[in-house]
C-alpha atoms as a PDB file:
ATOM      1  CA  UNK A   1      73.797   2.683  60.132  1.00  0.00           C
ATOM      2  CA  UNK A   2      74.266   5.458  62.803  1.00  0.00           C
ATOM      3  CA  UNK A   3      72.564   8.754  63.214  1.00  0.00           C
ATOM      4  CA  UNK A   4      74.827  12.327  62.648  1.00  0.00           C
ATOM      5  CA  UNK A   5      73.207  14.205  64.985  1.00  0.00           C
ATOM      6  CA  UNK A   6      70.517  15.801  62.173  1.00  0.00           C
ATOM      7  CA  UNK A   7      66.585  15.799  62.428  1.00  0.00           C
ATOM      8  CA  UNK A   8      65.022  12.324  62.578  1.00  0.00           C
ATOM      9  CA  UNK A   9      61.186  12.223  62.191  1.00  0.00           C
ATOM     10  CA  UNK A  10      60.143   9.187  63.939  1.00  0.00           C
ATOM     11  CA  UNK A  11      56.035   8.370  63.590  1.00  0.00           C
ATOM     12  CA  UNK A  12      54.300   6.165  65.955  1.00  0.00           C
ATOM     13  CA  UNK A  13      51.723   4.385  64.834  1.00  0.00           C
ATOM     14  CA  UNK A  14      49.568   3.344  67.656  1.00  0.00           C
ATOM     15  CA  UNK A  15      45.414   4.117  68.299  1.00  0.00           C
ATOM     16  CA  UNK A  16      46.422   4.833  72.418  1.00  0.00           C
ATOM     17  CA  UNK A  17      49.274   6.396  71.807  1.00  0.00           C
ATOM     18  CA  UNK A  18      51.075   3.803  74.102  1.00  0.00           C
ATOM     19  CA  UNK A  19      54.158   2.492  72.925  1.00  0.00           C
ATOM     20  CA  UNK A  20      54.410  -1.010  71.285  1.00  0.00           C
ATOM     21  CA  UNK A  21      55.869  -3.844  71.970  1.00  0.00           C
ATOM     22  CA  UNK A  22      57.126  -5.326  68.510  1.00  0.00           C
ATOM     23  CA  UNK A  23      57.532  -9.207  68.948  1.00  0.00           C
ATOM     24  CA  UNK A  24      59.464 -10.248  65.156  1.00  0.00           C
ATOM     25  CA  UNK A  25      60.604  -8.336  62.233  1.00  0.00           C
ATOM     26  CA  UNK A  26      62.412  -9.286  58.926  1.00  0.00           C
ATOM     27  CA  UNK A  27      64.480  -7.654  56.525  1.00  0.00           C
ATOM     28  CA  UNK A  28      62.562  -6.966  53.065  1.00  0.00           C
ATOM     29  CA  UNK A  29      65.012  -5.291  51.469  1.00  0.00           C
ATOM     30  CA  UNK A  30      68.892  -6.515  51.207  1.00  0.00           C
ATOM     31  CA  UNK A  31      70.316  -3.113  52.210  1.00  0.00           C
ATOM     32  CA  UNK A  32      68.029  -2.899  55.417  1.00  0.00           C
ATOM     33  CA  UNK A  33      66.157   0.072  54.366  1.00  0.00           C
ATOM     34  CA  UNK A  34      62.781  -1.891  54.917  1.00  0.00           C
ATOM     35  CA  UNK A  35      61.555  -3.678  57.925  1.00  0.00           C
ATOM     36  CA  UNK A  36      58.581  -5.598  58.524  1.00  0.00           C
ATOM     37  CA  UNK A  37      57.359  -5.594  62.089  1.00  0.00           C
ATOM     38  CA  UNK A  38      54.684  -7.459  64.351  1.00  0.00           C
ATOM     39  CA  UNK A  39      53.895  -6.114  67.468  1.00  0.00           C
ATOM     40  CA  UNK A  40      52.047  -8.496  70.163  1.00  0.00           C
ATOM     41  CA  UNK A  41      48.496  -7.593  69.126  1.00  0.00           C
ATOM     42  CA  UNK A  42      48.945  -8.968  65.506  1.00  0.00           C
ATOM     43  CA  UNK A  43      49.276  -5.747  64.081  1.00  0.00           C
ATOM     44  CA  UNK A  44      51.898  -5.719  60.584  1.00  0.00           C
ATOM     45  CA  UNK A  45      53.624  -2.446  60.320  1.00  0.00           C
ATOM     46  CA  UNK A  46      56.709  -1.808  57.756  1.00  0.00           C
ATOM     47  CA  UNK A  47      59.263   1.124  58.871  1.00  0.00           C
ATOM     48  CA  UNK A  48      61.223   2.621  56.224  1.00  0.00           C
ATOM     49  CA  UNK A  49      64.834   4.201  57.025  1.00  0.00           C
ATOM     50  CA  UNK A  50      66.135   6.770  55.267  1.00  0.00           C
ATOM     51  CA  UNK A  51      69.558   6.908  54.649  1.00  0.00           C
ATOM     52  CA  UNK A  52      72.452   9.261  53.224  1.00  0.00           C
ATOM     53  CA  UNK A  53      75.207   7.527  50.879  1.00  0.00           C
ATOM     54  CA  UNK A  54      77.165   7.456  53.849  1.00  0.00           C
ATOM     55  CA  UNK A  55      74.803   5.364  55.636  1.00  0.00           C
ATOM     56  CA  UNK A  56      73.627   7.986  57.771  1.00  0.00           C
ATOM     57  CA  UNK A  57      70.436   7.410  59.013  1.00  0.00           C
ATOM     58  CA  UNK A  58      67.712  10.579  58.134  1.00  0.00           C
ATOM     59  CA  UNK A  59      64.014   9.667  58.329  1.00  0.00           C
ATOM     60  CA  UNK A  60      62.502   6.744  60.357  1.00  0.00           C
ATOM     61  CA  UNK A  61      58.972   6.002  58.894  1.00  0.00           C
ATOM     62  CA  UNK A  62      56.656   3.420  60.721  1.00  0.00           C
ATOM     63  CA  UNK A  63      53.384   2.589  58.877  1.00  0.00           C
ATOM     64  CA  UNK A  64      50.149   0.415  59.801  1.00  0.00           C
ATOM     65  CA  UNK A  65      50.030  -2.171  57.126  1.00  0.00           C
ATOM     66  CA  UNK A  66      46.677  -4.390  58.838  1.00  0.00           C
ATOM     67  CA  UNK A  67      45.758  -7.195  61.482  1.00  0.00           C
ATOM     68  CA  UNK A  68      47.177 -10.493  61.702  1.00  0.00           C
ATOM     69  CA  UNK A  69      48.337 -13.165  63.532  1.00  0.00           C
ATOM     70  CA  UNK A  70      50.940 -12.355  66.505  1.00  0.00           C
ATOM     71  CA  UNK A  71      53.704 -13.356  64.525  1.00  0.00           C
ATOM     72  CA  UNK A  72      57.688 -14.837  66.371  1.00  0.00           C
ATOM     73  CA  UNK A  73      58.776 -14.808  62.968  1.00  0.00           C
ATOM     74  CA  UNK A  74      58.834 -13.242  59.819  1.00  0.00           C
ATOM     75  CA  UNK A  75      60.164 -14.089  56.472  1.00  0.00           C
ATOM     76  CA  UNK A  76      59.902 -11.752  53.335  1.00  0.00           C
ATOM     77  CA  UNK A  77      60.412 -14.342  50.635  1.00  0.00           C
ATOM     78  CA  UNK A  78      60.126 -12.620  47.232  1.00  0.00           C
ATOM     79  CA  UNK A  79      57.516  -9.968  45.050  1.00  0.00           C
ATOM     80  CA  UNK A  80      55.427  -9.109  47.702  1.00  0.00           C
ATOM     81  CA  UNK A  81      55.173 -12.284  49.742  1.00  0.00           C
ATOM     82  CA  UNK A  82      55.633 -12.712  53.182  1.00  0.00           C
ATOM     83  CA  UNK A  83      55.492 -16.017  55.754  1.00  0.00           C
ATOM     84  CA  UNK A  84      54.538 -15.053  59.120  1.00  0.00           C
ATOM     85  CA  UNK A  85      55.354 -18.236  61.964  1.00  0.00           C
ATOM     86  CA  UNK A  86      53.348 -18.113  65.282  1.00  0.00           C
ATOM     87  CA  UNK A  87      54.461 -19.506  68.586  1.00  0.00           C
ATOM     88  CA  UNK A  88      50.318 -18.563  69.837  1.00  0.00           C
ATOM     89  CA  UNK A  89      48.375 -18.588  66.633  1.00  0.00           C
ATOM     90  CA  UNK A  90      48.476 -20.038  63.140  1.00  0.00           C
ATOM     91  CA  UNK A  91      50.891 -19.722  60.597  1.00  0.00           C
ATOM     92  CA  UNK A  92      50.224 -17.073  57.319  1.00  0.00           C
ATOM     93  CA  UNK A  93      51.264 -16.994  54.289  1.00  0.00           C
ATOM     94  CA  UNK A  94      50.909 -13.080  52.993  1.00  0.00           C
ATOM     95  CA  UNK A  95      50.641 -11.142  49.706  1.00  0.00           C
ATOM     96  CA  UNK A  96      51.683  -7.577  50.043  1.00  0.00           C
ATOM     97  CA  UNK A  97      50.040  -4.837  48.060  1.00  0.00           C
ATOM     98  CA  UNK A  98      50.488  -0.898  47.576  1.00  0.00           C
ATOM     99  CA  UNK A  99      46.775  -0.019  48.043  1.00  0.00           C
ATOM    100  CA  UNK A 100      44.476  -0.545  50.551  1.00  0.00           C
ATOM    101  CA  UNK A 101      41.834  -3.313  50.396  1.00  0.00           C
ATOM    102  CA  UNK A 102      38.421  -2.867  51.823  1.00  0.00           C
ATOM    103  CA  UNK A 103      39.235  -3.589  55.224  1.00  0.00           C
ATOM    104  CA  UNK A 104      42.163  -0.918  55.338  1.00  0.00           C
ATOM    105  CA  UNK A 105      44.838  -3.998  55.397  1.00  0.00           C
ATOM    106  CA  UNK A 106      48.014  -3.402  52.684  1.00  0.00           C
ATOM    107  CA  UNK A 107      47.990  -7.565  52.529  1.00  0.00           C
ATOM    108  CA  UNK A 108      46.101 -10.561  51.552  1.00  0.00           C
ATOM    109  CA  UNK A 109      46.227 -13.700  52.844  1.00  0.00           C
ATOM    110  CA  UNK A 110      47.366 -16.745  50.507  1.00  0.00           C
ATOM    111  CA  UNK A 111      47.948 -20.146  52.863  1.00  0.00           C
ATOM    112  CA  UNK A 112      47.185 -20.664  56.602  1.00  0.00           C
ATOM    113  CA  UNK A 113      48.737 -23.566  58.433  1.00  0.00           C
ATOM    114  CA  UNK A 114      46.595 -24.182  61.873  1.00  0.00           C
ATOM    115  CA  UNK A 115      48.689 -23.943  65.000  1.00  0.00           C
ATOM    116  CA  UNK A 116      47.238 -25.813  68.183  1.00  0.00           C
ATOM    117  CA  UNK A 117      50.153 -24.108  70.306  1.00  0.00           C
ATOM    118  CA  UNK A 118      49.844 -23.143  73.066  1.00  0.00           C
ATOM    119  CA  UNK A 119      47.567 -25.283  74.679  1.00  0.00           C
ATOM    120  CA  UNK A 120      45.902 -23.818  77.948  1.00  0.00           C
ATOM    121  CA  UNK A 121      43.505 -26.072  78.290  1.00  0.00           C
ATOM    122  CA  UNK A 122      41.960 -29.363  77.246  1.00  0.00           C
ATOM    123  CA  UNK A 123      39.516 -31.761  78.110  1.00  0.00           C
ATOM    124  CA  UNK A 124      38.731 -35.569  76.372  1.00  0.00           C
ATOM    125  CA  UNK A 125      35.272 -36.209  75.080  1.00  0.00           C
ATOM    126  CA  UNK A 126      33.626 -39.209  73.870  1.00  0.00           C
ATOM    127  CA  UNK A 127      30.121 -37.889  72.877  1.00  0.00           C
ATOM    128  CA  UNK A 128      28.958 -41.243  70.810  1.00  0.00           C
ATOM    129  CA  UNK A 129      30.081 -43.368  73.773  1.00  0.00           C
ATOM    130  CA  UNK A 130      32.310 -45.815  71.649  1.00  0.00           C
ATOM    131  CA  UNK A 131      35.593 -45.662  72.787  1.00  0.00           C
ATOM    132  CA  UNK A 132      37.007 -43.311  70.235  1.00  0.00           C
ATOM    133  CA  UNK A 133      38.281 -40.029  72.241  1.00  0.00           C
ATOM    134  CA  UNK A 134      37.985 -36.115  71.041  1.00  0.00           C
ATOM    135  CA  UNK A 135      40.360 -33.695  72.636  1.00  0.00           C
ATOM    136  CA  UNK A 136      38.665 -30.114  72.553  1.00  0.00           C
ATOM    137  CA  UNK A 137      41.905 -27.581  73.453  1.00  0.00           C
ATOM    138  CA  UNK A 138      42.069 -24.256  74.082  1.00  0.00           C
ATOM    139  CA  UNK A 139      44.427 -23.067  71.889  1.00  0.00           C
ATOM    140  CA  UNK A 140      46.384 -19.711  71.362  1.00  0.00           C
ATOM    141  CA  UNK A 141      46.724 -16.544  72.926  1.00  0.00           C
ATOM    142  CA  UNK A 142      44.670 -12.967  73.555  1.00  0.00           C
ATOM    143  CA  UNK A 143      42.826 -12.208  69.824  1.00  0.00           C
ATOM    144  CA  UNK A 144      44.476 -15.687  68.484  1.00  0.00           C
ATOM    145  CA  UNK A 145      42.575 -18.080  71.230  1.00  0.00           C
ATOM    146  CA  UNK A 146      40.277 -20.529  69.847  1.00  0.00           C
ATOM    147  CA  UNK A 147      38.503 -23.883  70.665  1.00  0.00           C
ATOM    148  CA  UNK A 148      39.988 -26.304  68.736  1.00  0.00           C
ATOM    149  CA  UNK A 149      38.774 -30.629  67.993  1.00  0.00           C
ATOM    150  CA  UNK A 150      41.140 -33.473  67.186  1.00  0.00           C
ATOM    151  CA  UNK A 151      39.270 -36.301  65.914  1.00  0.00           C
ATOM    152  CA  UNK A 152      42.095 -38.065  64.869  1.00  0.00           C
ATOM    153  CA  UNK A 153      44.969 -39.758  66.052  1.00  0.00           C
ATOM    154  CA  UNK A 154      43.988 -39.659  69.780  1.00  0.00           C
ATOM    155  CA  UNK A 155      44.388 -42.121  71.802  1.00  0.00           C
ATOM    156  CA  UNK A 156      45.201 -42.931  75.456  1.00  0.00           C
ATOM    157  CA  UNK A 157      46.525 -45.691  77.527  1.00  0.00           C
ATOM    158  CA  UNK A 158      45.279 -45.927  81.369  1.00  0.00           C
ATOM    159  CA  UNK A 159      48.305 -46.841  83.496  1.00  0.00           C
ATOM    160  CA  UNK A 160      47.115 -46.526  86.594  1.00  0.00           C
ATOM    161  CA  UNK A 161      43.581 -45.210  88.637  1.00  0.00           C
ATOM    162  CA  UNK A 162      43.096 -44.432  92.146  1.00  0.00           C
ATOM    163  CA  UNK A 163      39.930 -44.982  93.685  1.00  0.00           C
ATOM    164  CA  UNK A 164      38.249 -41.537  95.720  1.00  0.00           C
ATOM    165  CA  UNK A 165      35.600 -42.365  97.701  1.00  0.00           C
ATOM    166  CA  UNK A 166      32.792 -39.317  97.797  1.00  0.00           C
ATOM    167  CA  UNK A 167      34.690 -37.128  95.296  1.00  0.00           C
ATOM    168  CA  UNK A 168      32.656 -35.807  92.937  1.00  0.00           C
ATOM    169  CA  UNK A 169      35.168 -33.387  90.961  1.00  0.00           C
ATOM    170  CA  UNK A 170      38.168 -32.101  90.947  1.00  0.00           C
ATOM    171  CA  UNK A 171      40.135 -29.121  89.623  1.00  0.00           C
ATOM    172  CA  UNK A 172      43.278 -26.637  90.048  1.00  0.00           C
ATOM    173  CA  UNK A 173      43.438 -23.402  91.512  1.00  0.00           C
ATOM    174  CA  UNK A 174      46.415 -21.107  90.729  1.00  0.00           C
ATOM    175  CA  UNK A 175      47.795 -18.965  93.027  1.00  0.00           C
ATOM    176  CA  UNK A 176      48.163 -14.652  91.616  1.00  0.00           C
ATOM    177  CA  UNK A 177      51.141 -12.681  92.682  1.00  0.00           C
ATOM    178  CA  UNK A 178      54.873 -13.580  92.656  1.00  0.00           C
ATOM    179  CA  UNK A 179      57.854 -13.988  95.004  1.00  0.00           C
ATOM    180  CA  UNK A 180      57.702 -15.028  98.525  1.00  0.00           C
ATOM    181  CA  UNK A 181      56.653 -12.770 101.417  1.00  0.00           C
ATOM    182  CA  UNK A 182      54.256  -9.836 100.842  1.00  0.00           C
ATOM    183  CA  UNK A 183      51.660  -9.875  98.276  1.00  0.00           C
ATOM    184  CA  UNK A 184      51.290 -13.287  98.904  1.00  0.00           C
ATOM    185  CA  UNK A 185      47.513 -14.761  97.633  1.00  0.00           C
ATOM    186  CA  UNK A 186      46.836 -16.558 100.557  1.00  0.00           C
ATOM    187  CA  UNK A 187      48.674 -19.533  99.924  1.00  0.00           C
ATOM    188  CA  UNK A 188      51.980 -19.130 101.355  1.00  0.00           C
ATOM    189  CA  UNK A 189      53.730 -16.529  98.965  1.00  0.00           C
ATOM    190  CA  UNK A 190      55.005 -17.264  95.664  1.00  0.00           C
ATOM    191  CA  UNK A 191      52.975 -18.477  92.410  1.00  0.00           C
ATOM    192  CA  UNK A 192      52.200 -21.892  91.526  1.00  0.00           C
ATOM    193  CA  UNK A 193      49.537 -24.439  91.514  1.00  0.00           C
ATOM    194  CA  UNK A 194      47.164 -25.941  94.586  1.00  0.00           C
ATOM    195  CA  UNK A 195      45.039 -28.883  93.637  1.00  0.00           C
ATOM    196  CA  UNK A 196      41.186 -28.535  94.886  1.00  0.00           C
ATOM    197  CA  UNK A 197      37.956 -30.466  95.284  1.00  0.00           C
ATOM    198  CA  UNK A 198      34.774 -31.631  96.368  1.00  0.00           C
END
């Protein structure tokens, strides 16, 4: 489609008034006059083109359809349903719908898959003291993060220890800033990780 030079009206749909950074959209319908879109907050929008029967685009119309996950991918599959895949959050399955529900969203969800991607952080419990491990993760992204448990199918091998005589814990201390030289965070320039202790 290309644009003849006539009046486009273009609306924004953002509570700042800052623009958005949209991180997936999908085709809805086959001739690409309807777009779903999912910025990096989780918010759904669909934007409508107008066109002229010389593929001329006319109108541009961008509308708020609800919260969601921060979708990397999105599917339309068929009368009204939509699969949204998450690199940060879990995976929804949607059911569009012309009129508002009473949360102001256009959709409702049908499935979730759970996503424990990205993990940030993690540590390894054993609260009954028996041997059988618990990984609580930190898991997701911004509005998507959540503490997650696996129960099942841990389990871990010790290959090798290293005795440390009067340390009594350790951790890791990342360095702000990037690049070498100025704005430097005190640890010789550039970003990366410094191990620390006591």
């Amino acid at each position: 489609a290309c644009h003849s030079g006539g009046a486009v009206r273009a609306h924004q749909v953002s509570a700042s008034g800052a623009p958005t950074l949209f991180r997936a959209h999908g085709r809805v319908d086959p001739d690409g006059t309807r777009w779903l879109l999912s910025d990096a907050a989780g918010t759904l929008y669909v934007l409508a083109i107008g066109l002229t029967d010389r593929a001329e685009v006319t109108s541009l119309t961008l509308e708020r359809l609800g919260q969601t996950v921060a979708a990397s991918a999105i599917c339309y599959l068929d009368n009204g349903v939509v699969y949204l895949g998450s690199s940060c959050a879990d995976a929804v399955l949607l059911s569009l719908s012309t009129e508002a529900h009473e949360d102001g969203s256009y959709f409702s969800e049908l499935a979730r898959w759970e996503n424990l991607g990205p993990i940030v952080d993690f540590a390894v419990l054993d609260p009954e003291g028996q041997g059988q491990g618990q990984v609580v993760t930190c898991s997701g992204t911004r509005r998507d993060g959540s503490i997650r448990v696996v129960r099942s199918g841990v389990a871990f091998d010790e290959r090798a220890s290293l005795p440390l005589p009067g340390v009594k814990a350790m951790w890791s201390l990342h360095a702000s800033g990037c690049g070498g030289g100025g704005g430097g965070s005190g640890y010789g320039g550039g970003g990366g990780s410094h191990g620390g202790g006591a």
